[in-house]
Protein backbone atom coordinates (compact mmCIF):
# COMPACT_ATOMS: atom_id res chain seq x y z
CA UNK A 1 -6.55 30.71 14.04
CA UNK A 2 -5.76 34.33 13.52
CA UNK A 3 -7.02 34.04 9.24
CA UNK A 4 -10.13 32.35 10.42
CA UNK A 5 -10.86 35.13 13.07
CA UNK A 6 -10.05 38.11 10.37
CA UNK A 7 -12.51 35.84 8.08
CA UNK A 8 -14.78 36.09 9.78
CA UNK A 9 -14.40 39.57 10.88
CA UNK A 10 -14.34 40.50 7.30
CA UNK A 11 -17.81 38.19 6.44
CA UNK A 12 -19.51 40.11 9.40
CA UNK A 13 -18.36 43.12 8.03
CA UNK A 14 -19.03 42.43 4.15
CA UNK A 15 -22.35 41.34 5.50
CA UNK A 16 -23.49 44.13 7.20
CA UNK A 17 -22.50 46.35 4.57
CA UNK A 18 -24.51 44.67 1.64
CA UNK A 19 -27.86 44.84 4.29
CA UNK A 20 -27.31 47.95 4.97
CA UNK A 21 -27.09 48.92 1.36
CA UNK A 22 -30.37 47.07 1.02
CA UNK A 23 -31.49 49.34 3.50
CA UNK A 24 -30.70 52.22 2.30
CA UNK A 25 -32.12 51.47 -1.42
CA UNK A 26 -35.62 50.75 0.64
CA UNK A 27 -35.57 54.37 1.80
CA UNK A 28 -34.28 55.76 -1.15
CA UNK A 29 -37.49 53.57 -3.47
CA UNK A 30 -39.76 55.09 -1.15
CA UNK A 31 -38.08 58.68 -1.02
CA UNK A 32 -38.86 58.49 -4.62
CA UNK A 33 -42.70 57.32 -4.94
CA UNK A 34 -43.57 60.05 -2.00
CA UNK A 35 -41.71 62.65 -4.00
CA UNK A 36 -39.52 63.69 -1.23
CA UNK A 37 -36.54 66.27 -1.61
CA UNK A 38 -34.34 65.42 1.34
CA UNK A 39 -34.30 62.51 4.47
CA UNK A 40 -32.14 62.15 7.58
CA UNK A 41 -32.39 59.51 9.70
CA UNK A 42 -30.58 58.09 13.19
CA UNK A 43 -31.06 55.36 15.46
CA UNK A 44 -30.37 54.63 19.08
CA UNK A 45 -30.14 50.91 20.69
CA UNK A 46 -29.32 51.17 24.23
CA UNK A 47 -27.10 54.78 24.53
CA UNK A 48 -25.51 54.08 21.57
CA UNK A 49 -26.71 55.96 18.30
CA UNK A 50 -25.78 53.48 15.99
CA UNK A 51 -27.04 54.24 12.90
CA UNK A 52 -27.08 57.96 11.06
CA UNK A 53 -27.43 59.14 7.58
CA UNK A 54 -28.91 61.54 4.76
CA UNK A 55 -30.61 61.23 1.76
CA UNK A 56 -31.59 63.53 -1.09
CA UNK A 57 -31.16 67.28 -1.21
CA UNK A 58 -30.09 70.23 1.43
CA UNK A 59 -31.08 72.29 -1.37
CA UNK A 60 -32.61 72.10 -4.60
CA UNK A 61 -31.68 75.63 -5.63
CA UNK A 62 -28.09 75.05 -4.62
CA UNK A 63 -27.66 71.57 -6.11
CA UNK A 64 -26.68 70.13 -2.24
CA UNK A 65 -26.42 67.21 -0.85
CA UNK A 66 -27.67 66.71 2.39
CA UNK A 67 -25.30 65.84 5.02
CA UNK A 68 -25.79 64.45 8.74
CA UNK A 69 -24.35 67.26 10.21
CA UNK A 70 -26.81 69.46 8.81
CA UNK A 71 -29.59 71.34 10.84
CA UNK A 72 -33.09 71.19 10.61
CA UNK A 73 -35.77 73.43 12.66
CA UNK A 74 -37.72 70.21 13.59
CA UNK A 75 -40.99 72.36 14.72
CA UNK A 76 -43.51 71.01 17.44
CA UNK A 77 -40.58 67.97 19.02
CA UNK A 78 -39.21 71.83 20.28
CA UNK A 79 -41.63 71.12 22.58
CA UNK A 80 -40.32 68.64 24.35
CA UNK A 81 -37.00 70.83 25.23
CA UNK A 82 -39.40 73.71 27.38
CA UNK A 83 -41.35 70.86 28.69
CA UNK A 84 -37.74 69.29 30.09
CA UNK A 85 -36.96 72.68 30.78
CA UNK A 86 -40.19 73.26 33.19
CA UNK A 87 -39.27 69.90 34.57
CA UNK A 88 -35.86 71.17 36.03
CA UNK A 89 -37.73 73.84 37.36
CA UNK A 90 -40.14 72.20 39.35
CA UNK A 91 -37.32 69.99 40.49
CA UNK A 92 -35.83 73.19 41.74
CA UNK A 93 -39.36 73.90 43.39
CA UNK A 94 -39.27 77.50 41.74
CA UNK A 95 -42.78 76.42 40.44
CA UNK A 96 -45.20 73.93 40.83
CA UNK A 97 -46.83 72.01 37.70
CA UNK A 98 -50.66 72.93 39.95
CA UNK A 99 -49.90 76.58 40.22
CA UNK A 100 -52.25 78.90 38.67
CA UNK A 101 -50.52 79.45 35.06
CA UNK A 102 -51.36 83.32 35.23
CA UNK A 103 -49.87 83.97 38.09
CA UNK A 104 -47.00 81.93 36.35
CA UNK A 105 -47.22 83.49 33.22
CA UNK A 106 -47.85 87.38 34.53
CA UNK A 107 -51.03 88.08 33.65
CA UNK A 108 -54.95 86.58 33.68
CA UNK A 109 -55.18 83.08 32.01
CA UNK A 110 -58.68 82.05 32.96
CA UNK A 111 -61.62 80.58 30.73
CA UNK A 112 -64.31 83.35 30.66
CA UNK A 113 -66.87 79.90 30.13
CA UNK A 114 -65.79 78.69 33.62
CA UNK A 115 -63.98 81.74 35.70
CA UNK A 116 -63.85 79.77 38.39
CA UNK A 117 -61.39 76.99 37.23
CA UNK A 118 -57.80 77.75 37.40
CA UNK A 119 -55.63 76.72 34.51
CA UNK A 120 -52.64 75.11 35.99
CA UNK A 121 -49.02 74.62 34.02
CA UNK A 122 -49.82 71.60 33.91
CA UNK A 123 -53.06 71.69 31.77
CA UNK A 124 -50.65 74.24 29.58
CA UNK A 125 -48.14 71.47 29.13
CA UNK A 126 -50.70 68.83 28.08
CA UNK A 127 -53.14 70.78 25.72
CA UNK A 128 -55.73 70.53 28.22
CA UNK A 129 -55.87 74.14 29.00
CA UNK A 130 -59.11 75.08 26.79
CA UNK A 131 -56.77 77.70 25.01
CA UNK A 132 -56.88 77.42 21.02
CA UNK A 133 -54.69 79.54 18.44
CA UNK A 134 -57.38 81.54 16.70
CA UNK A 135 -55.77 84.99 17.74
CA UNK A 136 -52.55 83.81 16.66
CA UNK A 137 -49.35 82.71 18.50
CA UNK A 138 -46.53 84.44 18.08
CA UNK A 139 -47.17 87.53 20.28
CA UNK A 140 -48.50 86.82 23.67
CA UNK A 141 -50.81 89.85 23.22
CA UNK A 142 -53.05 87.58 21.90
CA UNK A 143 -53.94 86.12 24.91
CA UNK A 144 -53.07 88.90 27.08
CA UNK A 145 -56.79 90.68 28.47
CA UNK A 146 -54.73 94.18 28.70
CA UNK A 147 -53.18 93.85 25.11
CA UNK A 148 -56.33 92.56 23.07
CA UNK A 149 -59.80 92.90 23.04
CA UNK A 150 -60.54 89.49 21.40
CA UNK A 151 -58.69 88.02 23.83
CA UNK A 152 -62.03 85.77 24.85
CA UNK A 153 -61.42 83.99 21.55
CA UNK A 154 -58.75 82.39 22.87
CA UNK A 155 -60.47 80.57 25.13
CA UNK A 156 -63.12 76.97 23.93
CA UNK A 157 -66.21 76.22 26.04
CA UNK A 158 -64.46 73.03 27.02
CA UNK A 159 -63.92 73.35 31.18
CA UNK A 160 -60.45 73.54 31.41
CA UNK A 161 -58.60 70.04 32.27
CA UNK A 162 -61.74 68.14 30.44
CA UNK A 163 -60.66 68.13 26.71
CA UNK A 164 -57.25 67.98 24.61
CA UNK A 165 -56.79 70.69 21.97
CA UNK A 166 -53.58 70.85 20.38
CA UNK A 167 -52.49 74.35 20.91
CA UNK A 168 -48.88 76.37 20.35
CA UNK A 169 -49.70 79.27 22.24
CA UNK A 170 -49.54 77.16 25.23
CA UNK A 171 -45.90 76.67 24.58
CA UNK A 172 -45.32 80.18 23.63
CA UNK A 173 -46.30 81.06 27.37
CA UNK A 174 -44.69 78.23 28.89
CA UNK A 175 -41.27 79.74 27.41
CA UNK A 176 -42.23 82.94 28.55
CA UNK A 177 -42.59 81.34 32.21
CA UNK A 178 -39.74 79.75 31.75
CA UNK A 179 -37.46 82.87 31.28
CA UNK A 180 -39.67 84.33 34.40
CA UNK A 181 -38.31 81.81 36.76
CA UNK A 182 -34.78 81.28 35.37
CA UNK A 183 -34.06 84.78 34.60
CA UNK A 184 -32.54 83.54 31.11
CA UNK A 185 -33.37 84.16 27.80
CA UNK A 186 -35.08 81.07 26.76
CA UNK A 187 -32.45 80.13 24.26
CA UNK A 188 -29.61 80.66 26.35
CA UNK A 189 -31.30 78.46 29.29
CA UNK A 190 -32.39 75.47 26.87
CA UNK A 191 -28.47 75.80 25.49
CA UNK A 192 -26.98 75.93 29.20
CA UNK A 193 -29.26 73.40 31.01
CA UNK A 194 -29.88 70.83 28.08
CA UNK A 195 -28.01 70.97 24.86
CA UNK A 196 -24.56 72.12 26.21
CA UNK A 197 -24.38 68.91 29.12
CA UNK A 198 -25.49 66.49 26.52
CA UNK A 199 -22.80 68.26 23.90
CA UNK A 200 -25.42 68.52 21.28
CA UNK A 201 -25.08 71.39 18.30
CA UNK A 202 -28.43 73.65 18.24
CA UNK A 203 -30.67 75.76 19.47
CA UNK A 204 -33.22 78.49 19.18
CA UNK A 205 -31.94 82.12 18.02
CA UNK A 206 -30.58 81.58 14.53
CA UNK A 207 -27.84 84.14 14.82
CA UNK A 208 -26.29 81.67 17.11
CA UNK A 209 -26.23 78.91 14.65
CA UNK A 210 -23.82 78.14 11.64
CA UNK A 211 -26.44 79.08 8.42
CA UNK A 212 -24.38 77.34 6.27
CA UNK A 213 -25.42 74.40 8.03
CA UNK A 214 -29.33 75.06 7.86
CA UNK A 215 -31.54 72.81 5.73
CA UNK A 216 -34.10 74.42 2.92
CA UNK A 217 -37.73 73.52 3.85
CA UNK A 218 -40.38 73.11 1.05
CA UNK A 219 -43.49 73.06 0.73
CA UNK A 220 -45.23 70.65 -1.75
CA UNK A 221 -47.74 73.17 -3.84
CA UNK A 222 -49.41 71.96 -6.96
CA UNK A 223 -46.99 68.89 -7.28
CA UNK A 224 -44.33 71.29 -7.28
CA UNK A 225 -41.99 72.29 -4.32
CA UNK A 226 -42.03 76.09 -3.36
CA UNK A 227 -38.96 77.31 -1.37
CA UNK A 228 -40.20 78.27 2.28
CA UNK A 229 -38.02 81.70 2.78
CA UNK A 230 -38.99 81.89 6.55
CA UNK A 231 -38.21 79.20 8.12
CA UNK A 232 -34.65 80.56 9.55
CA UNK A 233 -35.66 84.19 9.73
CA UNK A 234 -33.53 85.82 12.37
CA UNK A 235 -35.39 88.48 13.35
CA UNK A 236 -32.58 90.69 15.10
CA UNK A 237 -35.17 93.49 15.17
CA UNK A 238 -37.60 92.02 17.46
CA UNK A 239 -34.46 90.66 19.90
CA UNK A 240 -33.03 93.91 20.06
CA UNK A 241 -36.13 94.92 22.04
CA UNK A 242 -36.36 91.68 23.83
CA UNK A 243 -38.56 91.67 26.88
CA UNK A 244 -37.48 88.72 29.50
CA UNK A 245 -40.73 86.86 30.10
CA UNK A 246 -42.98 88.41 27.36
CA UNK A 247 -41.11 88.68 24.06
CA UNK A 248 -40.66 84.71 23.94
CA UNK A 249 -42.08 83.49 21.01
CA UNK A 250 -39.43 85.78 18.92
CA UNK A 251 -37.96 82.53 19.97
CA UNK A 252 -40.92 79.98 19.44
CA UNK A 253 -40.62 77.68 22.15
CA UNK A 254 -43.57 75.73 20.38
CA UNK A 255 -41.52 74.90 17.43
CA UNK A 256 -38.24 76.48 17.13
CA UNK A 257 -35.33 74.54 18.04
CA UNK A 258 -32.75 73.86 15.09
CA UNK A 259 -30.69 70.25 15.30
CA UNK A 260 -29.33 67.82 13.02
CA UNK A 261 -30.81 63.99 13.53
CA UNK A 262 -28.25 62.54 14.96
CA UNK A 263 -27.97 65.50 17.69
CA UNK A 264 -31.97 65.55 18.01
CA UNK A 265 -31.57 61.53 18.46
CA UNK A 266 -28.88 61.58 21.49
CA UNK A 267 -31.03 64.01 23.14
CA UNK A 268 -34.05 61.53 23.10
CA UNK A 269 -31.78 59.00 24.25
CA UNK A 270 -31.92 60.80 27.32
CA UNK A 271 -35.67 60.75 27.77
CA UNK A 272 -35.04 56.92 26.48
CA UNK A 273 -33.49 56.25 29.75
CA UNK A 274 -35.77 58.76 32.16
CA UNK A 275 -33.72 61.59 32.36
CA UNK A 276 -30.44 60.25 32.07
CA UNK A 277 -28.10 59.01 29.59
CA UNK A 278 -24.37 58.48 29.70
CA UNK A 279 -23.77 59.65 33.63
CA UNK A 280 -25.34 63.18 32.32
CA UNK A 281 -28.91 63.62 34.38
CA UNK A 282 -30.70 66.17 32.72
CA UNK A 283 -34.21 65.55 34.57
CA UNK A 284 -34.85 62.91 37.26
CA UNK A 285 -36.28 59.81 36.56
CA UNK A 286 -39.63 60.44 38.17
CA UNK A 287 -39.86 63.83 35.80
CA UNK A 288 -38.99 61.63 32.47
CA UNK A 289 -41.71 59.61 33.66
CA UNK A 290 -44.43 62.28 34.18
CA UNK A 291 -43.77 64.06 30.59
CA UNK A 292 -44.22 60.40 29.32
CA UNK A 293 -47.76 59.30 31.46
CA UNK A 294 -50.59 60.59 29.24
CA UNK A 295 -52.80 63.43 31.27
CA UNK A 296 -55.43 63.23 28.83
CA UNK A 297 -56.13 59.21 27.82
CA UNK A 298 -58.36 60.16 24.42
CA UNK A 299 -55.28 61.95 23.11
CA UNK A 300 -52.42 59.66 25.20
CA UNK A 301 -50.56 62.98 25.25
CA UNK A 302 -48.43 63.45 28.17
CA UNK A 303 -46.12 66.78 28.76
CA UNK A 304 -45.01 67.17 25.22
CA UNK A 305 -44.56 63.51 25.20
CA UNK A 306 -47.27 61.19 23.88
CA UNK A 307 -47.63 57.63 23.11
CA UNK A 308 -48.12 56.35 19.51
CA UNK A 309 -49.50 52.41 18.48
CA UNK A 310 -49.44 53.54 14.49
CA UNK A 311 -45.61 53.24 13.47
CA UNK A 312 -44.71 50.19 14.62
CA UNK A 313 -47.78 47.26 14.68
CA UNK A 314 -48.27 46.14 17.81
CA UNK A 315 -45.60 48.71 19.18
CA UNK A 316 -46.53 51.30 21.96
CA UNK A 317 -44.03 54.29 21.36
CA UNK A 318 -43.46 57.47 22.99
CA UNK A 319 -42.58 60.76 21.71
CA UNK A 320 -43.64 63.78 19.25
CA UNK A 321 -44.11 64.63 15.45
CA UNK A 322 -43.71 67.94 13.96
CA UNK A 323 -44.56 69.91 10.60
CA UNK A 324 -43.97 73.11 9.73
CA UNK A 325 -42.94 75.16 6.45
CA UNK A 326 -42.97 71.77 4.81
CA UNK A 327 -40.74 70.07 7.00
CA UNK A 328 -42.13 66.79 8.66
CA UNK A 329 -40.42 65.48 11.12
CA UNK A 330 -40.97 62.44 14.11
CA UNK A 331 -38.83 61.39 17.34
CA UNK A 332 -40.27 58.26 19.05
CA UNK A 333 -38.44 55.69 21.45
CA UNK A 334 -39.05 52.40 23.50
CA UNK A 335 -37.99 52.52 26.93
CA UNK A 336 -39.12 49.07 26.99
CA UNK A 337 -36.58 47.51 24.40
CA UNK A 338 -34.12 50.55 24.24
CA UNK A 339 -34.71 51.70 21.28
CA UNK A 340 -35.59 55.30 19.51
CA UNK A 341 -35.51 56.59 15.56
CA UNK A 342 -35.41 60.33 14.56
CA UNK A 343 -36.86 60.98 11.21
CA UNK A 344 -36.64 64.04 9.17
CA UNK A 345 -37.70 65.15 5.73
CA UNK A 346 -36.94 69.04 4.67
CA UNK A 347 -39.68 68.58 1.67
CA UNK A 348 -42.47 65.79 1.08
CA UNK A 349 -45.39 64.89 -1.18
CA UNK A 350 -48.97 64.80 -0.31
CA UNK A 351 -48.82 60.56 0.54
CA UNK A 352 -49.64 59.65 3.92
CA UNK A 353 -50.40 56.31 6.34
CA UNK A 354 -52.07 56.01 9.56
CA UNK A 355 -52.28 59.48 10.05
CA UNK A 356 -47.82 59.93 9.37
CA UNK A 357 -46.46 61.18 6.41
CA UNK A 358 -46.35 58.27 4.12
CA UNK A 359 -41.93 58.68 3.93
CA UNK A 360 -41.55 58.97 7.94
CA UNK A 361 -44.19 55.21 8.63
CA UNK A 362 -42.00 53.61 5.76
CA UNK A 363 -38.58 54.66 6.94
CA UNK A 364 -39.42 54.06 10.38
CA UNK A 365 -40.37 50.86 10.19
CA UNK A 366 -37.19 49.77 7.68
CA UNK A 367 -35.32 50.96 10.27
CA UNK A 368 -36.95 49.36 12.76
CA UNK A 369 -36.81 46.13 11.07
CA UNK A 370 -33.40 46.14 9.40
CA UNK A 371 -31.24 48.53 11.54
CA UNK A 372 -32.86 48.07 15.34
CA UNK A 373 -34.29 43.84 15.11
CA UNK A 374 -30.55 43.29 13.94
């Protein structure tokens, strides 16, 4: 009795091994037709993340393999880390997601097109502020009536809460808030509050990171990849004259966290199951909810959370892409059938499908066929 149990132990095994190296040589086929330097992938069924691995190059200048522990800035899902953040803040009633966001934020945030509409945090949160990025993001100045005399071109002729307009300034300010009402930096209050109770490695300020762990982004130029030297700058400069609830998007809130896969993977886990995962609440179940109900329906984008029906047929998913310095990169879940896939590539040609990057809709759905149907 015990040979035919370790038989079939051993067929279960041998089996799963040869489909997962089927798998695997999907990816890799279509790593190789979209041109792609470097791919890390995880999966999560139930709490469990029960697939994770790397493909392809850390570094093409190096020679490197990439590795699962390796770190990635993962650009616009950072959003989704202030929007939790905001969350645990209105939980704590220290702010409301209807307050006015300049009073919030420290200064006038009000469409000179319709003065008399306030632009809430919440509106901030969802894109549906009327606020684009054509005086730049990465200084609140921008914005800021005392600081710049453009500062009307921040500002469409959409009424505010009518129309969605993707928009990282919005996120710039909603770190800035953040730190207003916490009294943290925002790095150290997304590494006390979120990453350190889930034990995840990562984070904003780069000086606080292992750079021998950091991925090389590239971007795809002339059918050619070109090294992207910024990606990781530190910029100790600018944080040695930090100003608490101004200076934030040193930081970039919009896009800045940096986290391996398989640590960007548990975390969604948690918005997986509303909030909580593994006795750890990091957000009530009502707040997971919110960030995942749509406030504008064109755009089904939520509070840095939106829905998706293009990666799996017939699928509705929830979650966020980002792109950045060449780096593509896409978190979506199912709270429905317990399920979420983080996908990352560090480099990848021009190829696309249904609006993805052509390498994150094929890997996604091999992995939702082989690794999360099985």
């Amino acid at each position: 009795m015990r040979s035919l149990v370790f038989t079939l132990f051993l067929f279960l095994s041998l089996n799963g091994y040869a489909q997962l190296e089927k798998t695997e040589a999907k990816i890799l086929a279509s790593m190789q037709s979209n041109n792609v330097v470097g791919l890390s992938v995880a999966v999560i069924k139930g709490s469990d993340l029960v697939y994770n691995h790397s493909f392809g190059k850390k570094s093409i200048e190096e020679n490197t393999d990439l590795k699962n522990n390796d770190i990635f800035r993962i650009a616009s899902i950072s959003k989704s880390f202030a929007a939790t953040a905001i969350m645990q803040l209105v939980e704590a009633k220290k702010l409301s997601l209807d307050d006015d966001f300049g009073k919030l934020v420290g200064f006038d945030v009000r469409n000179p097109n319709y003065p008399e509409t306030v632009i809430t945090l919440r509106m901030v949160l969802s894109h549906t502020s009327s606020i684009n990025d054509s005086e730049g993001y990465f200084n609140l100045d921008a914005i800021n009536p005392s600081k710049n005399p453009n500062w009307v071109k921040c500002y469409t002729d959409k009424q505010p809460g009518t129309a969605f307009l993707y928009c990282n300034l919005n996120y710039n300010m909603v770190g800035a808030v953040i730190e207003r009402y916490s009294g943290q930096r925002f790095d150290s209050y997304i590494r006390q509050h979120i990453l350190k109770p889930l034990n995840l490695y990562g984070g904003h300020c780069v000086d606080s990171l292992d750079q021998n762990k950091f991925v090389s982004l590239y971007e795809y130029e002339n059918k050619t990849f070109k090294l992207a030297g910024n990606a990781y700058a530190p910029r100790r400069e600018e944080l040695a004259t930090y100003q608490l609830g101004y200076s934030t998007p040193i930081l970039s809130p919009t896009g800045g966290v940096k986290i391996s896969a398989g640590d960007l993977a548990k975390y969604m886990a948690m918005h997986l199951h509303y909030g909580k995962v593994n006795g750890v609440k990091i957000i009530t179940k009502k707040s997971s909810k919110l960030m995942q109900t749509p406030v504008n329906q064109e755009a089904q984008y939520g509070l840095a959370l939106s829905l998706s029906h293009k990666l799996v047929d017939g699928k509705q998913l929830v979650g966020h892409t980002g792109s950045a310095y060449g780096l593509y990169s896409a978190m979506f879940f199912d709270p429905k059938e317990q399920y979420g896939i983080v996908i990352i590539t560090n480099g990848t040609g021009p190829n696309s499908k249904d609006g993805f990057k052509a390498i994150i809709k094929d890997a996604f759905n091999i992995l939702y066929q082989d690794v999360v149907k099985n």
